[in-house]
PDB file of N, CA and C in Angstrom:
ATOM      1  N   UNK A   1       3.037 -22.451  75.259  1.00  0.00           N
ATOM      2  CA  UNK A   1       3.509 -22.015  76.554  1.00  0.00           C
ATOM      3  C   UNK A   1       3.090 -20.560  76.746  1.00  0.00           C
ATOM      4  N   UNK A   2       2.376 -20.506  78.009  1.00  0.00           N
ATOM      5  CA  UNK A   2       1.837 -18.664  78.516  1.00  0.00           C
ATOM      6  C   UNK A   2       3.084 -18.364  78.976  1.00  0.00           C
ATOM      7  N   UNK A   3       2.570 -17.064  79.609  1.00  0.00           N
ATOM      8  CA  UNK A   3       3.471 -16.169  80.274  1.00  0.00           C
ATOM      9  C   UNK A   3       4.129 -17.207  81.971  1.00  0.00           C
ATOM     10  N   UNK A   4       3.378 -17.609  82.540  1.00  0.00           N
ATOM     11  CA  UNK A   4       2.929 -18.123  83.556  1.00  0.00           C
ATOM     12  C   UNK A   4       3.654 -19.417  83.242  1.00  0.00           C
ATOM     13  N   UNK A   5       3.673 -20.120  82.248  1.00  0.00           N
ATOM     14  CA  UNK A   5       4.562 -21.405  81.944  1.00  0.00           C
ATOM     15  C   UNK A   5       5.887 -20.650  82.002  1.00  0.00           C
ATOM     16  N   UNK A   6       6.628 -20.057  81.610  1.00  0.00           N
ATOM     17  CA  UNK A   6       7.671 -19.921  81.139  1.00  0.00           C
ATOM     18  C   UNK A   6       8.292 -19.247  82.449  1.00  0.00           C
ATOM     19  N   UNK A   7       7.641 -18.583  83.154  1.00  0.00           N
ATOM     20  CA  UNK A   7       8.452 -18.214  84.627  1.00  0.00           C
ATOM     21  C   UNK A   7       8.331 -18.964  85.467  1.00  0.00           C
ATOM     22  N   UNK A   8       7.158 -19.966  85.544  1.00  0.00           N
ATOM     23  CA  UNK A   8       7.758 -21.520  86.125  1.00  0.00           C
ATOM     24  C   UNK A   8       9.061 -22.116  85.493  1.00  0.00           C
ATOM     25  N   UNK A   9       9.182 -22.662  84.432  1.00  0.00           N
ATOM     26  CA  UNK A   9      10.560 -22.686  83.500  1.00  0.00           C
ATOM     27  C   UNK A   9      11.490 -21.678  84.089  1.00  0.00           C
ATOM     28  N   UNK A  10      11.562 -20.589  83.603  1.00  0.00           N
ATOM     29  CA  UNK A  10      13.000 -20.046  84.324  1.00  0.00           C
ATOM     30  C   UNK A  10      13.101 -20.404  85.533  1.00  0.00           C
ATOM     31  N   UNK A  11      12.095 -20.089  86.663  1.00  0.00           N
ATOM     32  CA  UNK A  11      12.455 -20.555  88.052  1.00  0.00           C
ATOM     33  C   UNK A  11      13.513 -21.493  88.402  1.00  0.00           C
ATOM     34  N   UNK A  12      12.583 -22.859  87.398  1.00  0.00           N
ATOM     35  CA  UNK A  12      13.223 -23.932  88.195  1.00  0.00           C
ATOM     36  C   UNK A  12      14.292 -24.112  87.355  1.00  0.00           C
ATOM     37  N   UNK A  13      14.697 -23.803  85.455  1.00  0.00           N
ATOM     38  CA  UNK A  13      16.266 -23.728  85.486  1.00  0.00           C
ATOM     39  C   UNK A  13      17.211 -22.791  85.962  1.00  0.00           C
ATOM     40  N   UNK A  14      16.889 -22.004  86.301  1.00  0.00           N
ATOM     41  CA  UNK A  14      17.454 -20.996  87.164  1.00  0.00           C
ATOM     42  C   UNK A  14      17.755 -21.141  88.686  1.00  0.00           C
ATOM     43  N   UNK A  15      16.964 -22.045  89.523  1.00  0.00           N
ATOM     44  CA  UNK A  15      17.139 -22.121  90.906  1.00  0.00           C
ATOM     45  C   UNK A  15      16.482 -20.896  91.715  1.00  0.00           C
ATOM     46  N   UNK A  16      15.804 -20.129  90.960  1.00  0.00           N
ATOM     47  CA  UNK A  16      15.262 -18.699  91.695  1.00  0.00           C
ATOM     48  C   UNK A  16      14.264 -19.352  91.893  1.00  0.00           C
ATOM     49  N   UNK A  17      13.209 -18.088  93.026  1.00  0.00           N
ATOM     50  CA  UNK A  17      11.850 -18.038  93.220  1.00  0.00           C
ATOM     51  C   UNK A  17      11.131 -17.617  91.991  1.00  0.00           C
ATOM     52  N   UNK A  18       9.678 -17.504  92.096  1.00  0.00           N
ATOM     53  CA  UNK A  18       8.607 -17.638  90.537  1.00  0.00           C
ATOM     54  C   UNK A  18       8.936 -15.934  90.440  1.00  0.00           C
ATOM     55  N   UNK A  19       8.820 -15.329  91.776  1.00  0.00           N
ATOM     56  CA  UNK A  19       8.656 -13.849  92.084  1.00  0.00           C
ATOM     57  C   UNK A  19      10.102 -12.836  91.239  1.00  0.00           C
ATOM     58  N   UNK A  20      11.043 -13.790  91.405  1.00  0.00           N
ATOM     59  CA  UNK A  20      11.989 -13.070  90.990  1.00  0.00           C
ATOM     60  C   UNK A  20      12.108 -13.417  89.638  1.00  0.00           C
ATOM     61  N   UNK A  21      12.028 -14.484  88.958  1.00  0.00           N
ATOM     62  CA  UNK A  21      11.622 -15.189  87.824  1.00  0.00           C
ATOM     63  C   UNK A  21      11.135 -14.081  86.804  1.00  0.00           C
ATOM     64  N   UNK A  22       9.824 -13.791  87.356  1.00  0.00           N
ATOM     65  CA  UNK A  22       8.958 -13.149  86.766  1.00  0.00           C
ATOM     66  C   UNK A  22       9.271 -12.096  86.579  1.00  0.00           C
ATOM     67  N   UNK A  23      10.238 -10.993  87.637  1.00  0.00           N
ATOM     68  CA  UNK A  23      10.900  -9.501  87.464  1.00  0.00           C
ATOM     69  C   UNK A  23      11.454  -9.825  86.552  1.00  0.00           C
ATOM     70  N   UNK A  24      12.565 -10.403  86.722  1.00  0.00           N
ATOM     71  CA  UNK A  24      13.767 -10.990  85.373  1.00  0.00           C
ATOM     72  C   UNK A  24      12.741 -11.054  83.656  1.00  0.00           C
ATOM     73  N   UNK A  25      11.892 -11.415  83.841  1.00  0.00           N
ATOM     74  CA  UNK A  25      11.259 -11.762  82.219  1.00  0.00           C
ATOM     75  C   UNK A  25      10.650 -10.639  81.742  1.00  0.00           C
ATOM     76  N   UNK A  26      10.443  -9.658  82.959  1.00  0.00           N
ATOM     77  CA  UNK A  26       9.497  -8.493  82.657  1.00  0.00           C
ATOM     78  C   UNK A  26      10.854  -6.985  82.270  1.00  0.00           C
ATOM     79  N   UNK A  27      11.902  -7.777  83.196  1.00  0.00           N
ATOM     80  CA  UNK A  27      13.000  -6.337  82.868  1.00  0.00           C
ATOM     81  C   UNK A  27      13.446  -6.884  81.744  1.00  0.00           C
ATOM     82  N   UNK A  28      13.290  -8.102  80.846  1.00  0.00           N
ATOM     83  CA  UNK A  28      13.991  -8.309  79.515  1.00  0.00           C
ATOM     84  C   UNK A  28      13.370  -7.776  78.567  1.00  0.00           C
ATOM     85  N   UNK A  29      12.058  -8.232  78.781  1.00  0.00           N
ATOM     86  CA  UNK A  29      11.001  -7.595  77.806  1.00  0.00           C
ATOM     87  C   UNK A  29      11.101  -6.140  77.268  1.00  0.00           C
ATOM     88  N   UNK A  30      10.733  -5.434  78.950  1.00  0.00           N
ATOM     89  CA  UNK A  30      11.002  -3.741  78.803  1.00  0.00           C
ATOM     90  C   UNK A  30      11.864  -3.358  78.342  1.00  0.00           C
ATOM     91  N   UNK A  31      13.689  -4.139  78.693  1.00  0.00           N
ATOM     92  CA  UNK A  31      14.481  -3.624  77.687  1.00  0.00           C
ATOM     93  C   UNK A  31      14.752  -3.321  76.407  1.00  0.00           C
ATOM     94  N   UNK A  32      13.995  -5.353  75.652  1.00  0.00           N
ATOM     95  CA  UNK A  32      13.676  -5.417  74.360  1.00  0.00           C
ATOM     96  C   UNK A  32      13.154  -3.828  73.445  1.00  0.00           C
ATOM     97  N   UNK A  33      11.959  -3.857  74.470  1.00  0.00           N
ATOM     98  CA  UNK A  33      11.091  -3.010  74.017  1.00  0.00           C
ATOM     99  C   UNK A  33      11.657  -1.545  73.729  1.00  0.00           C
ATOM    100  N   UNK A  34      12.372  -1.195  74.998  1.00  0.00           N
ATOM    101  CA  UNK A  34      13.127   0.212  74.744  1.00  0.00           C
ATOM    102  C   UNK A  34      14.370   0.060  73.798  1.00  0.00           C
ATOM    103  N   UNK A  35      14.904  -0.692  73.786  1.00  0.00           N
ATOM    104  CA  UNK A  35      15.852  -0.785  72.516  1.00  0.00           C
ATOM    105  C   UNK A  35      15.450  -0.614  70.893  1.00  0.00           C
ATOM    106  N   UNK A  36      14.221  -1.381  71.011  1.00  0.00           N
ATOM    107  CA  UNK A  36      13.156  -0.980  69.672  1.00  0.00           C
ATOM    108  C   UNK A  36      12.641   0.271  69.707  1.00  0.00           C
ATOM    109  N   UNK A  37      12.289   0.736  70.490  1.00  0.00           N
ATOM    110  CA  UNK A  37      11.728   1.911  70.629  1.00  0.00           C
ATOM    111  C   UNK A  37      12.978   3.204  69.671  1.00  0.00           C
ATOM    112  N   UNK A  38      14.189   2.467  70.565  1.00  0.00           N
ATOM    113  CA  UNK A  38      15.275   3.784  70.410  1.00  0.00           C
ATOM    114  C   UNK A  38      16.050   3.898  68.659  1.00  0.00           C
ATOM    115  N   UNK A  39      15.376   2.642  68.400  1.00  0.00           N
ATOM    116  CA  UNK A  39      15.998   2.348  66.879  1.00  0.00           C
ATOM    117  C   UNK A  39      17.319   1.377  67.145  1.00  0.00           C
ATOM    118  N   UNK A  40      17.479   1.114  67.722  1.00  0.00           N
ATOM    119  CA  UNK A  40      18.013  -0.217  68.162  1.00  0.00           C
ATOM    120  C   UNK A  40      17.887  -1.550  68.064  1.00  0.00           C
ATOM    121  N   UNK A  41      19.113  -2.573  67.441  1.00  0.00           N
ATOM    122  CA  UNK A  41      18.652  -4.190  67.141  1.00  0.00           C
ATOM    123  C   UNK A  41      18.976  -4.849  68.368  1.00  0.00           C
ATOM    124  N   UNK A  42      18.503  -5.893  68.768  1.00  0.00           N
ATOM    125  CA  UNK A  42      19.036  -6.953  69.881  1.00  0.00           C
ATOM    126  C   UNK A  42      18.866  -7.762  69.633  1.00  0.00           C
ATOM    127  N   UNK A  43      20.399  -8.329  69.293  1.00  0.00           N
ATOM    128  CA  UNK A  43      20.743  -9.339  68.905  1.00  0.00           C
ATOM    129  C   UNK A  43      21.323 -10.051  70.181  1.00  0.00           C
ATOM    130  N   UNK A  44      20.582 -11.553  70.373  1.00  0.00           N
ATOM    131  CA  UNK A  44      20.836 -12.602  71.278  1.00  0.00           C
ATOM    132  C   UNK A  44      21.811 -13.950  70.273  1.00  0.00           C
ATOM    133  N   UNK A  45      23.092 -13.859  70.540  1.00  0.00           N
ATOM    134  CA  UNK A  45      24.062 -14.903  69.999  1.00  0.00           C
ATOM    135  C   UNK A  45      23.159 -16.368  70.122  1.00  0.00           C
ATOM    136  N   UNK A  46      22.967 -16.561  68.831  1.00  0.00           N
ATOM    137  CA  UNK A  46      22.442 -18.252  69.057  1.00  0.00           C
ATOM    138  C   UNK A  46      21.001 -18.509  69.070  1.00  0.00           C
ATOM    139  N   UNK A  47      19.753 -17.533  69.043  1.00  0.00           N
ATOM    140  CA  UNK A  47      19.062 -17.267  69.535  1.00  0.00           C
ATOM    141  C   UNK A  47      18.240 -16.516  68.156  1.00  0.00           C
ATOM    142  N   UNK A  48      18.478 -15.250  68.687  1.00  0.00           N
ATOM    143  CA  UNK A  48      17.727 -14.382  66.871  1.00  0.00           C
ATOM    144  C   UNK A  48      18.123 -12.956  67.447  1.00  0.00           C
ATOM    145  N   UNK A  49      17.634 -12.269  66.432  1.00  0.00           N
ATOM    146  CA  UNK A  49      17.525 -11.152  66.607  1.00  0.00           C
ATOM    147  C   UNK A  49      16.110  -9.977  66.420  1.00  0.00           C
ATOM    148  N   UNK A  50      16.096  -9.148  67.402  1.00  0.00           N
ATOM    149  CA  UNK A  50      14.976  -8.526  67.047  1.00  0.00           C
ATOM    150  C   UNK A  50      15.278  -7.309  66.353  1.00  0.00           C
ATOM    151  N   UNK A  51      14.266  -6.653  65.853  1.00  0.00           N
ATOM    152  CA  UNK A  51      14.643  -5.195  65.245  1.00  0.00           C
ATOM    153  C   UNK A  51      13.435  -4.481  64.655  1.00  0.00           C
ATOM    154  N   UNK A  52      13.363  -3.574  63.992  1.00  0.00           N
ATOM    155  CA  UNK A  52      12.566  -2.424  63.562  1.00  0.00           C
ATOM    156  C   UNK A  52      12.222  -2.431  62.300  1.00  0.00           C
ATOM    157  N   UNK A  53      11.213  -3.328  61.637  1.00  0.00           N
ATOM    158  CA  UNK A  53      10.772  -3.225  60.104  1.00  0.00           C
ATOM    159  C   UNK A  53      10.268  -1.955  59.946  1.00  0.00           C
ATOM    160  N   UNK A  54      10.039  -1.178  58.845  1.00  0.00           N
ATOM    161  CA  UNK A  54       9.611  -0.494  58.466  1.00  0.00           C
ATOM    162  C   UNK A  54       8.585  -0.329  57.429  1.00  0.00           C
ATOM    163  N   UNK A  55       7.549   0.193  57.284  1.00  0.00           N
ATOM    164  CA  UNK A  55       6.324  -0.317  56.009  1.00  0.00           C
ATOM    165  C   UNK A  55       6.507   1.238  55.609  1.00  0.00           C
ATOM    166  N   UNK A  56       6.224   1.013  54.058  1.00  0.00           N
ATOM    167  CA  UNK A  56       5.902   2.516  53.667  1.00  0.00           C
ATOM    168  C   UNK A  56       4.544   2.951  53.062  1.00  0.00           C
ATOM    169  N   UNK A  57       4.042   4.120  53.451  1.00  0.00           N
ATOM    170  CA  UNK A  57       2.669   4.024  53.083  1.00  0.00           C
ATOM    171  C   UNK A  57       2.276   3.853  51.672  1.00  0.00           C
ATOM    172  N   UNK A  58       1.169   3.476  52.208  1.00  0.00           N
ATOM    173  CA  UNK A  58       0.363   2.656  51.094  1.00  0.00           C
ATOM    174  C   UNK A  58      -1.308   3.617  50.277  1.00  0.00           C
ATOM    175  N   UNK A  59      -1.575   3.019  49.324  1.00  0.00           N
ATOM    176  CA  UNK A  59      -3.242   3.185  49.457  1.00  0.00           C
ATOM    177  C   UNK A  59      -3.744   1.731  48.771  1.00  0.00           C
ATOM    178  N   UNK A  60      -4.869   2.056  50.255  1.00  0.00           N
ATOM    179  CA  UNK A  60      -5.777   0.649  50.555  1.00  0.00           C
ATOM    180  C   UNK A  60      -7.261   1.135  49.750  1.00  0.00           C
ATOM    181  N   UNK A  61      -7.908  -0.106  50.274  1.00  0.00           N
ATOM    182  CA  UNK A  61      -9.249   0.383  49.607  1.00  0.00           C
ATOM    183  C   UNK A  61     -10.103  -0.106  50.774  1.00  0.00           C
ATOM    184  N   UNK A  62     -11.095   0.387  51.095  1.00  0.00           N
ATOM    185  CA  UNK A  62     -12.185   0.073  52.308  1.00  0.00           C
ATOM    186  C   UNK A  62     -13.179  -1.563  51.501  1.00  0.00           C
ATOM    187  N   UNK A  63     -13.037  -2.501  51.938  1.00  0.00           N
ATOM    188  CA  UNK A  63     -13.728  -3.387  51.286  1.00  0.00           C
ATOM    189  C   UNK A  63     -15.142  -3.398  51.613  1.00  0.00           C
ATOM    190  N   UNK A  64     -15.750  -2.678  52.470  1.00  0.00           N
ATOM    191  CA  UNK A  64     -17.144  -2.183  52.136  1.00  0.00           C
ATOM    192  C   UNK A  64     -17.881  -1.189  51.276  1.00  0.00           C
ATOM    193  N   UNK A  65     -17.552  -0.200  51.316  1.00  0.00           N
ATOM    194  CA  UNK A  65     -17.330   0.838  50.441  1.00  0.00           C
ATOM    195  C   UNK A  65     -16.912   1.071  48.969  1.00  0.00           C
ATOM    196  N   UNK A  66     -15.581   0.572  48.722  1.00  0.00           N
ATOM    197  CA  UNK A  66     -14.852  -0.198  47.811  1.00  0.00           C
ATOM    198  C   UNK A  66     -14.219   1.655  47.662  1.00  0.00           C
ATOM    199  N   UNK A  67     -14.390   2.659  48.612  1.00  0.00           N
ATOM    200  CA  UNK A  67     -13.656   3.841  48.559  1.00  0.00           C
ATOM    201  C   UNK A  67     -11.817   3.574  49.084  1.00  0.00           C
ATOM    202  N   UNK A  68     -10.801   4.333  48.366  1.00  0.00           N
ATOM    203  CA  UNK A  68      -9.705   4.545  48.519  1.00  0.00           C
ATOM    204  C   UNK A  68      -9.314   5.342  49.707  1.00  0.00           C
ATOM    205  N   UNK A  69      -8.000   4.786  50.077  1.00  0.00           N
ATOM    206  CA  UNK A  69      -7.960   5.695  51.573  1.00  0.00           C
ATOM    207  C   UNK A  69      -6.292   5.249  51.136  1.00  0.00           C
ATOM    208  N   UNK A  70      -5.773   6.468  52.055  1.00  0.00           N
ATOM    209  CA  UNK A  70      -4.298   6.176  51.955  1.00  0.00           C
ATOM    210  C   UNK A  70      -4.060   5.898  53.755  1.00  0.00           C
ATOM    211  N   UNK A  71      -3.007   4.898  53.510  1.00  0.00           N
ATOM    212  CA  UNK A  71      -2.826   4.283  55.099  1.00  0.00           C
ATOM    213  C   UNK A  71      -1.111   4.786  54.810  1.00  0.00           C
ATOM    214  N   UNK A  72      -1.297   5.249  56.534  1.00  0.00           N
ATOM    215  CA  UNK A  72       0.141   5.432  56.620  1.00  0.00           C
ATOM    216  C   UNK A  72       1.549   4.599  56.801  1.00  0.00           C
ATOM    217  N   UNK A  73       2.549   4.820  57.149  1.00  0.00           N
ATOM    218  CA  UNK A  73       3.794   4.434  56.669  1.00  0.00           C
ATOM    219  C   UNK A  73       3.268   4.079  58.422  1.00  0.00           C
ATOM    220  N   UNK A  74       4.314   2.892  58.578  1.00  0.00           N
ATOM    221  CA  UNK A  74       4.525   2.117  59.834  1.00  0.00           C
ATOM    222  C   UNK A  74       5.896   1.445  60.053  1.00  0.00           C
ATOM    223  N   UNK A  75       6.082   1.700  61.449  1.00  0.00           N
ATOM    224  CA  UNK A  75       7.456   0.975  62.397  1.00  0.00           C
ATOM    225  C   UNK A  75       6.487  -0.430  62.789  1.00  0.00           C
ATOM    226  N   UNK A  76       6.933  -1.917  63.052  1.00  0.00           N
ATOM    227  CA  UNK A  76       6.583  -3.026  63.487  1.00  0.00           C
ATOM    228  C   UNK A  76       8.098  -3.534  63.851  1.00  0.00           C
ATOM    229  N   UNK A  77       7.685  -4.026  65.075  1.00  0.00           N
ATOM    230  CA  UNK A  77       8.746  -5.221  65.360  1.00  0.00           C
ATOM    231  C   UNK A  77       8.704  -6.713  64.477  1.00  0.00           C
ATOM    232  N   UNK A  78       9.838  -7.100  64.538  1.00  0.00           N
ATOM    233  CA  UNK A  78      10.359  -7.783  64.106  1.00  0.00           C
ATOM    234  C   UNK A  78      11.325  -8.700  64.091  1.00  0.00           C
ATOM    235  N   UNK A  79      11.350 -10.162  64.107  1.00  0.00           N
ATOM    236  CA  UNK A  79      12.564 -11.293  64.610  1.00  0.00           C
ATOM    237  C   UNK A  79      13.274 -12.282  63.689  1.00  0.00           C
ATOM    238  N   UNK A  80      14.210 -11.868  63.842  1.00  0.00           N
ATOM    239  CA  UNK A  80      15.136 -13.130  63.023  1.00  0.00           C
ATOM    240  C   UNK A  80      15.752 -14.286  63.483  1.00  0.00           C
ATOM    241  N   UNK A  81      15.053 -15.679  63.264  1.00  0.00           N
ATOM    242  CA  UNK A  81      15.632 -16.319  64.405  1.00  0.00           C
ATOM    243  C   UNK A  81      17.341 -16.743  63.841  1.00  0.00           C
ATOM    244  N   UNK A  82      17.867 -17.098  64.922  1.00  0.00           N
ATOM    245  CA  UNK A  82      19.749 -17.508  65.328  1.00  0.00           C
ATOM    246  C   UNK A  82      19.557 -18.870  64.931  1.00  0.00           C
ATOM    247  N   UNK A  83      21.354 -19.111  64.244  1.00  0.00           N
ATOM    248  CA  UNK A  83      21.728 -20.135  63.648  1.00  0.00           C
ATOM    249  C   UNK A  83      21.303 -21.293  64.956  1.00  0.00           C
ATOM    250  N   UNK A  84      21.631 -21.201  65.926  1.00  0.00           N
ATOM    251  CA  UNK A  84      21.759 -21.729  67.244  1.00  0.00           C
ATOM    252  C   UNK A  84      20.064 -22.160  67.580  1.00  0.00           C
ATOM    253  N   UNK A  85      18.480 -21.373  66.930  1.00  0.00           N
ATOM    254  CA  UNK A  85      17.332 -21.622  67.383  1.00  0.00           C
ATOM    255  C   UNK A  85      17.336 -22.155  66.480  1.00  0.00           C
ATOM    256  N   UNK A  86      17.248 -21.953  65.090  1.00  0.00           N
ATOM    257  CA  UNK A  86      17.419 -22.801  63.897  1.00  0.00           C
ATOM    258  C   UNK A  86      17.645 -24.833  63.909  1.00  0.00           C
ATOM    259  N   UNK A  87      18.604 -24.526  64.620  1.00  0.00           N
ATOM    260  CA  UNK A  87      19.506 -25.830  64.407  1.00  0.00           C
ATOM    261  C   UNK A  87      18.361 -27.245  65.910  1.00  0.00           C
ATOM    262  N   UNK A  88      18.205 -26.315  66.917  1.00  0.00           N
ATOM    263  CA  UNK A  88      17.643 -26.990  67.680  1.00  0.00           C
ATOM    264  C   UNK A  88      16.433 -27.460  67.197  1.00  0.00           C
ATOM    265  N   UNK A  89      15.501 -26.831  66.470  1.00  0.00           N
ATOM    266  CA  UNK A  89      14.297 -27.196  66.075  1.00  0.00           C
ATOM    267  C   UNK A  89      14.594 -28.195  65.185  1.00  0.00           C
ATOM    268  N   UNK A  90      15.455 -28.423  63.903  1.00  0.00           N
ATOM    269  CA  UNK A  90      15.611 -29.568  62.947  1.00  0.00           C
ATOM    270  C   UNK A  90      17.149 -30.559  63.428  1.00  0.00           C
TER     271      UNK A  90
END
């Protein structure tokens, strides 16, 4: 399912237009996003949760070269799915 499937989907379980559909999926997202941003989890009851992994730096090696390089430490998002998404799939 695209982007474009799924705000057909909300539309029509929702009873809205595609137009408003589509605001709605885009102000969830952005929120998602700024909540991660702020160091913040969002957690959806039933559903999962998202949040803020953290990597700590490393040293890699260039596989052409076969020279050492140190790569830095990294923030990635990240999801845990809910007892509730869990259960629907099995």
């Amino acid at each position: 399912m695209n982007k474009t499937e799924l705000i057909d989907q909300i539309a029509t379980s929702a009873d809205i237009s595609k137009a408003a559909a589509g605001r709605a999926l885009d102000a969830t997202v952005e929120a998602i996003k700024d909540a991660l941003k702020a160091g913040d989890t969002v957690s959806l009851i039933g559903f999962g949760t998202f949040y803020v992994g953290e990597r700590a730096a490393r040293t890699g090696r260039n596989p052409r070269t076969g020279n050492t390089l140190e790569i830095k430490a990294a923030k990635s998002p990240k999801f845990r799915p809910g007892k509730g998404l869990k259960d629907a799939l099995n």
